[in-house]
PDB file of N, CA and C in Angstrom:
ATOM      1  N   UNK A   1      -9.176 297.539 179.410  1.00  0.00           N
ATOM      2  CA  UNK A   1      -8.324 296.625 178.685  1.00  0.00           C
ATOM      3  C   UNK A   1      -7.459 297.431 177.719  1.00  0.00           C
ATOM      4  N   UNK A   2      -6.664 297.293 177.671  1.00  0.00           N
ATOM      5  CA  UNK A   2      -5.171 297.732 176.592  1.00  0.00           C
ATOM      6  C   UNK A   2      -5.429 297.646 175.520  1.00  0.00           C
ATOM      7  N   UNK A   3      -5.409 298.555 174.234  1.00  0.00           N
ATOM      8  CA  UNK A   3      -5.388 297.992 173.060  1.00  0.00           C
ATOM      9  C   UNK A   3      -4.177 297.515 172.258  1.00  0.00           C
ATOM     10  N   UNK A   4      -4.338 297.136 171.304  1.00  0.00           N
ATOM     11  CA  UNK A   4      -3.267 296.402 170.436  1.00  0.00           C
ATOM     12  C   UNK A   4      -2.378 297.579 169.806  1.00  0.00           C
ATOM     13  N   UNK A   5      -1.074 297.494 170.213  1.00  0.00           N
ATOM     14  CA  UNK A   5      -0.994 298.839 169.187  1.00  0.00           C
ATOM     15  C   UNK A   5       0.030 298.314 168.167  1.00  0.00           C
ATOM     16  N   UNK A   6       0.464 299.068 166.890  1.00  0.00           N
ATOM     17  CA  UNK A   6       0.831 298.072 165.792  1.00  0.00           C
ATOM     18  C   UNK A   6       1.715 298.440 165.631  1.00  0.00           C
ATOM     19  N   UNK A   7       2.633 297.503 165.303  1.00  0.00           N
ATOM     20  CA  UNK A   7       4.215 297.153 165.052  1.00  0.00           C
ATOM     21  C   UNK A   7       4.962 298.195 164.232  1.00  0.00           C
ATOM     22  N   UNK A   8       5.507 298.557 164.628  1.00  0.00           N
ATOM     23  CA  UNK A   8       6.291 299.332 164.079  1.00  0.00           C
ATOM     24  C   UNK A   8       7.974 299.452 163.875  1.00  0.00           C
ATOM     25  N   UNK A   9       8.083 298.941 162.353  1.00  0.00           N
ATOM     26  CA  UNK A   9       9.159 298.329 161.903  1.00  0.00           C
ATOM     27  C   UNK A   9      10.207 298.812 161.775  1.00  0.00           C
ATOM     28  N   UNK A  10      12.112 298.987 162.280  1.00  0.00           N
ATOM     29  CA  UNK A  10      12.155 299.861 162.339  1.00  0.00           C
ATOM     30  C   UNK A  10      13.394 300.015 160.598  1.00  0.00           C
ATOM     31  N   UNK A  11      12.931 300.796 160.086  1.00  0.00           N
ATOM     32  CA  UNK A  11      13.370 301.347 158.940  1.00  0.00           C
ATOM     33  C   UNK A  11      14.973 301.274 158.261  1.00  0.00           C
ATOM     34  N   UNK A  12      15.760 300.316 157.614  1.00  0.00           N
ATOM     35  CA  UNK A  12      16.928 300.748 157.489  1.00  0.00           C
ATOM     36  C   UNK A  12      17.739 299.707 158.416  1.00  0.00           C
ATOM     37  N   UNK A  13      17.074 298.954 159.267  1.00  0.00           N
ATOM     38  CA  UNK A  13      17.823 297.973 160.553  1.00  0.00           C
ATOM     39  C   UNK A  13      18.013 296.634 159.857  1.00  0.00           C
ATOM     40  N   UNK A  14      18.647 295.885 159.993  1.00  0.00           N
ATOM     41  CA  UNK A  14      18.258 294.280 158.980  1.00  0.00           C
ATOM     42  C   UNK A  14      19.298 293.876 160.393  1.00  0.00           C
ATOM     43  N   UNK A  15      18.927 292.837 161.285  1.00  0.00           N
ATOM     44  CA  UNK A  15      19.576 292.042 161.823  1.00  0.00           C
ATOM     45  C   UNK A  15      19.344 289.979 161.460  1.00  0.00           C
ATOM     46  N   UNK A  16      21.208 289.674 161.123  1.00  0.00           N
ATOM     47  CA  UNK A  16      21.010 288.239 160.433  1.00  0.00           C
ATOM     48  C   UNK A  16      21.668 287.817 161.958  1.00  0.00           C
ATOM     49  N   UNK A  17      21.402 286.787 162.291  1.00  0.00           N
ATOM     50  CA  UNK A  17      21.562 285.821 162.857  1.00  0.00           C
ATOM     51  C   UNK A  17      22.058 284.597 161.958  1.00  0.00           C
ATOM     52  N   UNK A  18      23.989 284.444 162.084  1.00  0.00           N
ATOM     53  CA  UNK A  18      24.414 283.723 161.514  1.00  0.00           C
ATOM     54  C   UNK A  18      24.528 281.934 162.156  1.00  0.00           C
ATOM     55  N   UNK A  19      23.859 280.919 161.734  1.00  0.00           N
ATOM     56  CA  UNK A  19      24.104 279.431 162.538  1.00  0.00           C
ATOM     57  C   UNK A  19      25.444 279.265 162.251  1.00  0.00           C
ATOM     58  N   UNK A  20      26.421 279.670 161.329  1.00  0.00           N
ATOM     59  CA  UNK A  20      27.927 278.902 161.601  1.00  0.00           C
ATOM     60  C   UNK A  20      28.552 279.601 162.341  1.00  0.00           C
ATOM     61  N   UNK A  21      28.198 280.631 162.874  1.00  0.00           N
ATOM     62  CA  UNK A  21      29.132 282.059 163.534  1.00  0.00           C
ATOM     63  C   UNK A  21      29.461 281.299 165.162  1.00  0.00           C
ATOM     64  N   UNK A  22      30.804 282.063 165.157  1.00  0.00           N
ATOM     65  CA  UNK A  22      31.404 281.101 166.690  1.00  0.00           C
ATOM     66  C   UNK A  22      29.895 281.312 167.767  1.00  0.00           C
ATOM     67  N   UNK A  23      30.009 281.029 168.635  1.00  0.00           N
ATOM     68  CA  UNK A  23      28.992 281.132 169.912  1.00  0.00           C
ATOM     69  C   UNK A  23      28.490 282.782 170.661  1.00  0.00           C
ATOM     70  N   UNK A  24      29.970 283.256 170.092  1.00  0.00           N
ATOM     71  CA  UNK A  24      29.941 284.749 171.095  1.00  0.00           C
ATOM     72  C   UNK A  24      29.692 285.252 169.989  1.00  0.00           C
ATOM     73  N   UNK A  25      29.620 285.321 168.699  1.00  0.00           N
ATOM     74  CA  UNK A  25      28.633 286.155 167.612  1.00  0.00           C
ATOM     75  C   UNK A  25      27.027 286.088 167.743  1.00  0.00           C
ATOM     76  N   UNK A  26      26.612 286.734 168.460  1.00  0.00           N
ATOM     77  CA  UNK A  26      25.090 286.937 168.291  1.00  0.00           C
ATOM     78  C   UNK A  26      24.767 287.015 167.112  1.00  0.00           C
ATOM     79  N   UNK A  27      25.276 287.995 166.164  1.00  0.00           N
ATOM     80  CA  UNK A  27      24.585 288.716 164.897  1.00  0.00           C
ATOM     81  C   UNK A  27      24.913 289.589 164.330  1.00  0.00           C
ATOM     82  N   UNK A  28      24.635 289.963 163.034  1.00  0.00           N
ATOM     83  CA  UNK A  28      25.250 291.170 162.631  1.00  0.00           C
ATOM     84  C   UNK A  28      24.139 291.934 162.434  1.00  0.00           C
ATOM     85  N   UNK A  29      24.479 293.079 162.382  1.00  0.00           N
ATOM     86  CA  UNK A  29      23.525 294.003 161.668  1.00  0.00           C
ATOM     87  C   UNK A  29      23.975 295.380 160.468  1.00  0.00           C
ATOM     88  N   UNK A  30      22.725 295.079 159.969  1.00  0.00           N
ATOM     89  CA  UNK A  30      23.689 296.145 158.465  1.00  0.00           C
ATOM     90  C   UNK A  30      22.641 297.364 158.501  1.00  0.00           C
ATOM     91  N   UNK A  31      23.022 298.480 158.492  1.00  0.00           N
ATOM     92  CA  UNK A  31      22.112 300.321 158.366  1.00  0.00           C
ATOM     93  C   UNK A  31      22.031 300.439 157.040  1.00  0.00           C
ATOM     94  N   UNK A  32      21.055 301.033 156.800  1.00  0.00           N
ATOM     95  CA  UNK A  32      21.104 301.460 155.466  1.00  0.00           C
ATOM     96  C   UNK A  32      20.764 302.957 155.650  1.00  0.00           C
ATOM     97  N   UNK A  33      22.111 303.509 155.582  1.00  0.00           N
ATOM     98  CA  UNK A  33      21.886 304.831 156.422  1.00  0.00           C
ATOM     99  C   UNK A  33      21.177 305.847 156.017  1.00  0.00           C
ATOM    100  N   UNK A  34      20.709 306.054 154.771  1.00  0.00           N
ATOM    101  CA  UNK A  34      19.808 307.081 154.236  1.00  0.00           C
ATOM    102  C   UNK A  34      18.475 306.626 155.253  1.00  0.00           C
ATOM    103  N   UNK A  35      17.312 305.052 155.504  1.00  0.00           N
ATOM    104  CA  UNK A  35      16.743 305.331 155.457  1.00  0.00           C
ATOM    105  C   UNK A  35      16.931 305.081 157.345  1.00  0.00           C
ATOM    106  N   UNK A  36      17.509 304.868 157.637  1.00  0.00           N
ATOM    107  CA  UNK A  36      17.579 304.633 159.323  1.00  0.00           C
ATOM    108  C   UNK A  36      18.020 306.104 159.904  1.00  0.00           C
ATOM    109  N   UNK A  37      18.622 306.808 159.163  1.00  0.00           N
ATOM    110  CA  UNK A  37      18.621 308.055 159.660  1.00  0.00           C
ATOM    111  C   UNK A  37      17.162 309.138 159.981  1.00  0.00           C
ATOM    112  N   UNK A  38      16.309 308.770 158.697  1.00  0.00           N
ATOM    113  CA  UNK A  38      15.172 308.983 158.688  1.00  0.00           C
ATOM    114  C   UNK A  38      13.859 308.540 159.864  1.00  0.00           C
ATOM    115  N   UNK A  39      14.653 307.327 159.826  1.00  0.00           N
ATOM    116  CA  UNK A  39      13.642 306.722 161.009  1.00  0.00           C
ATOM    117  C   UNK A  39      14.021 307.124 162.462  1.00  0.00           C
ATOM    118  N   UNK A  40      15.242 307.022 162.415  1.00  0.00           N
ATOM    119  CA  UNK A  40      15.586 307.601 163.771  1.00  0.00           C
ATOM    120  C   UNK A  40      14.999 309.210 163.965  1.00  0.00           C
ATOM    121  N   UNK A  41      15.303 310.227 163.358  1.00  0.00           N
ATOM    122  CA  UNK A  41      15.107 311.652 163.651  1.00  0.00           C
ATOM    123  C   UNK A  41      13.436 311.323 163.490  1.00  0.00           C
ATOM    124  N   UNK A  42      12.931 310.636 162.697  1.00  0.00           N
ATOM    125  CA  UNK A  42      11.190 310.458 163.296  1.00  0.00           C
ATOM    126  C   UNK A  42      10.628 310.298 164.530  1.00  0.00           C
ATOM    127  N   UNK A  43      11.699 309.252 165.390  1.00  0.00           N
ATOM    128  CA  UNK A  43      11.307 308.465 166.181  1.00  0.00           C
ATOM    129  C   UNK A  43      11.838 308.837 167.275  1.00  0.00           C
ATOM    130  N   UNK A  44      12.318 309.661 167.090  1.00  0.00           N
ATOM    131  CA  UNK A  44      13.333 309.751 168.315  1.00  0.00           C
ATOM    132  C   UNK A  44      12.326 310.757 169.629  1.00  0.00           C
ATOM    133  N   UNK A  45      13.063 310.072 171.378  1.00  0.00           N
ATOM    134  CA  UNK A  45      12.207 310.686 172.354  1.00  0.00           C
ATOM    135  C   UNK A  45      13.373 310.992 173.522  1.00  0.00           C
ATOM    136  N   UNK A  46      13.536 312.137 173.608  1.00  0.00           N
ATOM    137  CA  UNK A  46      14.650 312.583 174.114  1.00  0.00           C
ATOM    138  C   UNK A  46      15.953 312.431 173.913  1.00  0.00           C
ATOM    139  N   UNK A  47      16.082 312.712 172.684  1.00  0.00           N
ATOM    140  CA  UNK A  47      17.575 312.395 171.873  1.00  0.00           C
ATOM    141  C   UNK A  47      17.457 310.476 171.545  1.00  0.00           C
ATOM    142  N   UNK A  48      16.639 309.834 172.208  1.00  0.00           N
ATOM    143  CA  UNK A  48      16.705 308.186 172.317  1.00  0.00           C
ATOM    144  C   UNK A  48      16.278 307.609 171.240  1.00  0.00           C
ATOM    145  N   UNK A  49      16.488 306.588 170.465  1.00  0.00           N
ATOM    146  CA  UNK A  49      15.660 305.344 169.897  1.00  0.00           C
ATOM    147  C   UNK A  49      15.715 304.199 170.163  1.00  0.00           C
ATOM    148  N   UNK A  50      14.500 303.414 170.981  1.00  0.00           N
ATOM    149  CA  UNK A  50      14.467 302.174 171.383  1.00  0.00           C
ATOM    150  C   UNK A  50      14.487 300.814 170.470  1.00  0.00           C
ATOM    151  N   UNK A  51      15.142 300.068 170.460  1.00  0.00           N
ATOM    152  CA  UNK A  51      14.665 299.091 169.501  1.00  0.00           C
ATOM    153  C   UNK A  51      14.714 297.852 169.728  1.00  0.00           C
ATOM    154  N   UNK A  52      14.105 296.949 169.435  1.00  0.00           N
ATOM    155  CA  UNK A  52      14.025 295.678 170.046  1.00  0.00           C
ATOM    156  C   UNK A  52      14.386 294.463 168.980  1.00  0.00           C
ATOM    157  N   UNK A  53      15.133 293.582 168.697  1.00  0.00           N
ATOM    158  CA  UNK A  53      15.027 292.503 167.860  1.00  0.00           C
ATOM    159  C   UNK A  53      14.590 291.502 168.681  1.00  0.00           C
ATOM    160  N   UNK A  54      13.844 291.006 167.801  1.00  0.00           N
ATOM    161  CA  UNK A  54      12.445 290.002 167.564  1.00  0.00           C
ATOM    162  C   UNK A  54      12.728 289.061 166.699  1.00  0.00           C
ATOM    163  N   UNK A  55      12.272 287.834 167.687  1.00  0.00           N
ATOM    164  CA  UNK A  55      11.910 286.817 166.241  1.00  0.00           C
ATOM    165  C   UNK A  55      10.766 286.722 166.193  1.00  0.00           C
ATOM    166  N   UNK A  56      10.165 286.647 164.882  1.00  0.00           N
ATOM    167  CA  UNK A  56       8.787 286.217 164.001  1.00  0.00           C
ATOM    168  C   UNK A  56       8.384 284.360 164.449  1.00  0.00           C
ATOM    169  N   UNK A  57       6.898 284.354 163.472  1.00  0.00           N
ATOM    170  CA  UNK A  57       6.633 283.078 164.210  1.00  0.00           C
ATOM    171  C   UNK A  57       7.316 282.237 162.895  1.00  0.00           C
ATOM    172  N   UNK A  58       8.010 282.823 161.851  1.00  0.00           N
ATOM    173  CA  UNK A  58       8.196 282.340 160.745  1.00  0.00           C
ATOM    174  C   UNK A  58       9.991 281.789 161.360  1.00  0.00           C
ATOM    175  N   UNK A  59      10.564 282.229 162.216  1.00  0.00           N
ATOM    176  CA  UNK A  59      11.758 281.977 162.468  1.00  0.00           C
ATOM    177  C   UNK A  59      12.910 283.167 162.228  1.00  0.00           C
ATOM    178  N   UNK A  60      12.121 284.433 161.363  1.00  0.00           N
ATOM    179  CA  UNK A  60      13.216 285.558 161.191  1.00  0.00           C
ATOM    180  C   UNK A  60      13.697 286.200 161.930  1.00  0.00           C
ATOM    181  N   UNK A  61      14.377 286.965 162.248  1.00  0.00           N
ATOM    182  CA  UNK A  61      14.435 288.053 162.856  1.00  0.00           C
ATOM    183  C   UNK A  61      14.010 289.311 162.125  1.00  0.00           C
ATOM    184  N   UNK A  62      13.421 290.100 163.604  1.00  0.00           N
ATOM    185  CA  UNK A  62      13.060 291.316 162.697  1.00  0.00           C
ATOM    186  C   UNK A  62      13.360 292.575 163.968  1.00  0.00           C
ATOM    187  N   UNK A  63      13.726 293.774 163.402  1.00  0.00           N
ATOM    188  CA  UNK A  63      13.893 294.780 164.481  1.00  0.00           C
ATOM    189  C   UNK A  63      12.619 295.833 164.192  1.00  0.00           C
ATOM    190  N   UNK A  64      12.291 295.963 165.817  1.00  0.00           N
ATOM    191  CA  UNK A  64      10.831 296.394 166.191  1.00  0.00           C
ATOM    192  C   UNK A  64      11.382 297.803 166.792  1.00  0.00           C
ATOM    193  N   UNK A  65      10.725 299.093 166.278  1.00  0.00           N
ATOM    194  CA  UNK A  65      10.335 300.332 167.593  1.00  0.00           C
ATOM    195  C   UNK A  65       9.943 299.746 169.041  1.00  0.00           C
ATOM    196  N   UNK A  66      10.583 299.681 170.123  1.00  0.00           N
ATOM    197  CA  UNK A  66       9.787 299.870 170.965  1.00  0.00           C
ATOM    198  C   UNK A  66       9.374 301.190 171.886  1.00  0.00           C
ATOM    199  N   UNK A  67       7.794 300.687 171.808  1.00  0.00           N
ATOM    200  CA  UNK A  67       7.185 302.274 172.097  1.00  0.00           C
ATOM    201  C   UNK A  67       6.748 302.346 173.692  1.00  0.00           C
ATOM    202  N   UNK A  68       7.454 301.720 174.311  1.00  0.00           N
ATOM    203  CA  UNK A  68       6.702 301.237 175.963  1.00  0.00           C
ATOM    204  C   UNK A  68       7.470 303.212 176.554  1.00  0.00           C
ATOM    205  N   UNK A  69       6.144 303.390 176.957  1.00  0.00           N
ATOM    206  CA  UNK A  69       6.200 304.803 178.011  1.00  0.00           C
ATOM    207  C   UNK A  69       6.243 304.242 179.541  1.00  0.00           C
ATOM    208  N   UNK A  70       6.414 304.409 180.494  1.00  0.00           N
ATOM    209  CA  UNK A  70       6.164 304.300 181.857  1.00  0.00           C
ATOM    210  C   UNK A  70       5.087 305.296 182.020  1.00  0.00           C
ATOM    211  N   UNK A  71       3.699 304.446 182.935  1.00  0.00           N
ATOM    212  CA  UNK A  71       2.602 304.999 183.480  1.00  0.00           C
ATOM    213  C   UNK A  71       3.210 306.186 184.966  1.00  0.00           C
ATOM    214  N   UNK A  72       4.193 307.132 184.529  1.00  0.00           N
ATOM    215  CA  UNK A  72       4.075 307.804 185.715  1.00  0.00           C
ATOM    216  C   UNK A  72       3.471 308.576 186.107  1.00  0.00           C
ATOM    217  N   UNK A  73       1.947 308.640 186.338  1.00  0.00           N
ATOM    218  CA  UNK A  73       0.724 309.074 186.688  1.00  0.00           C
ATOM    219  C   UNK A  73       0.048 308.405 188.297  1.00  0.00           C
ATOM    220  N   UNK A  74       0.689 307.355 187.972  1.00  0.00           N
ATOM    221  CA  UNK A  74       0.818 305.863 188.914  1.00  0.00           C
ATOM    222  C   UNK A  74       1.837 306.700 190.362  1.00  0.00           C
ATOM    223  N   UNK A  75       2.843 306.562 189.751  1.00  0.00           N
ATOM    224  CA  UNK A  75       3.769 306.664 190.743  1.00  0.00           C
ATOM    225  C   UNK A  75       4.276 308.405 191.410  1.00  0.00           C
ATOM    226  N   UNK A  76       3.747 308.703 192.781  1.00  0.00           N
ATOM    227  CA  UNK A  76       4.336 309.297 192.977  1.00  0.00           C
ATOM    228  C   UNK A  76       4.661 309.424 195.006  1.00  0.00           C
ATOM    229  N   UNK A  77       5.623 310.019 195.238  1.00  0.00           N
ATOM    230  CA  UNK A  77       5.668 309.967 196.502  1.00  0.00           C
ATOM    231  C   UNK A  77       5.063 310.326 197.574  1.00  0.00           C
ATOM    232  N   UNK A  78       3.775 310.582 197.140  1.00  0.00           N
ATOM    233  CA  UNK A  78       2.932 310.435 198.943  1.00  0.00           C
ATOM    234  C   UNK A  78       2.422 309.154 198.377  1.00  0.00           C
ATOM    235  N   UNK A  79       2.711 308.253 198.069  1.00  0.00           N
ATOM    236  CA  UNK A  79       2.100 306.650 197.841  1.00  0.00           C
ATOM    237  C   UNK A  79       3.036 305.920 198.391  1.00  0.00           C
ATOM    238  N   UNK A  80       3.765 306.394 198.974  1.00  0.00           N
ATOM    239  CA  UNK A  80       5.235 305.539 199.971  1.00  0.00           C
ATOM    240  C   UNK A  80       4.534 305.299 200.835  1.00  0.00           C
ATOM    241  N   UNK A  81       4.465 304.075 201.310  1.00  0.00           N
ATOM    242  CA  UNK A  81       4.121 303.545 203.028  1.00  0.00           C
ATOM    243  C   UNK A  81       4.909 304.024 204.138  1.00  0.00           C
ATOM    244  N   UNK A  82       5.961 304.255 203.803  1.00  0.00           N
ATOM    245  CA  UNK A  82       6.812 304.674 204.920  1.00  0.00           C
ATOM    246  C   UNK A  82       7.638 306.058 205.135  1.00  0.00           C
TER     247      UNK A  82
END
């Protein structure tokens, strides 16, 4: 079984979700670049940082690390059927 692994917030990101904003405005988002710079060069996995916005069960939004690896241990080519 998988364990839980814990949220990890990502630093410096604030995404608002405006209700009067026309239809094709998703959202804005504001850096706060001292500390998102920080988080990024922490986080970063092959030059990359993944990030995901999320809503809470409270109704917020919040922007998440995502830390998903691919199991490629799983996959390799003598496992082709054909």
């Amino acid at each position: 079984m998988s364990e839980k692994k814990e949220k990890v917030f990502a630093d410096g990101f604030i995404f608002k979700r405006k209700e009067n904003a026309p239809e094709f405005v998703i959202g804005s988002l504001s850096v706060k670049v001292d500390e998102a710079v920080e988080f990024l060069k922490s986080n970063t996995n092959n030059g990359w940082v993944n990030l995901d916005i999320k809503l809470s069960q409270a109704g917020k939004h919040y922007i998440e690390l995502n830390t998903f690896k691919p199991d490629t241990s799983k996959a390799s080519n003598d496992d082709v059927p054909f």
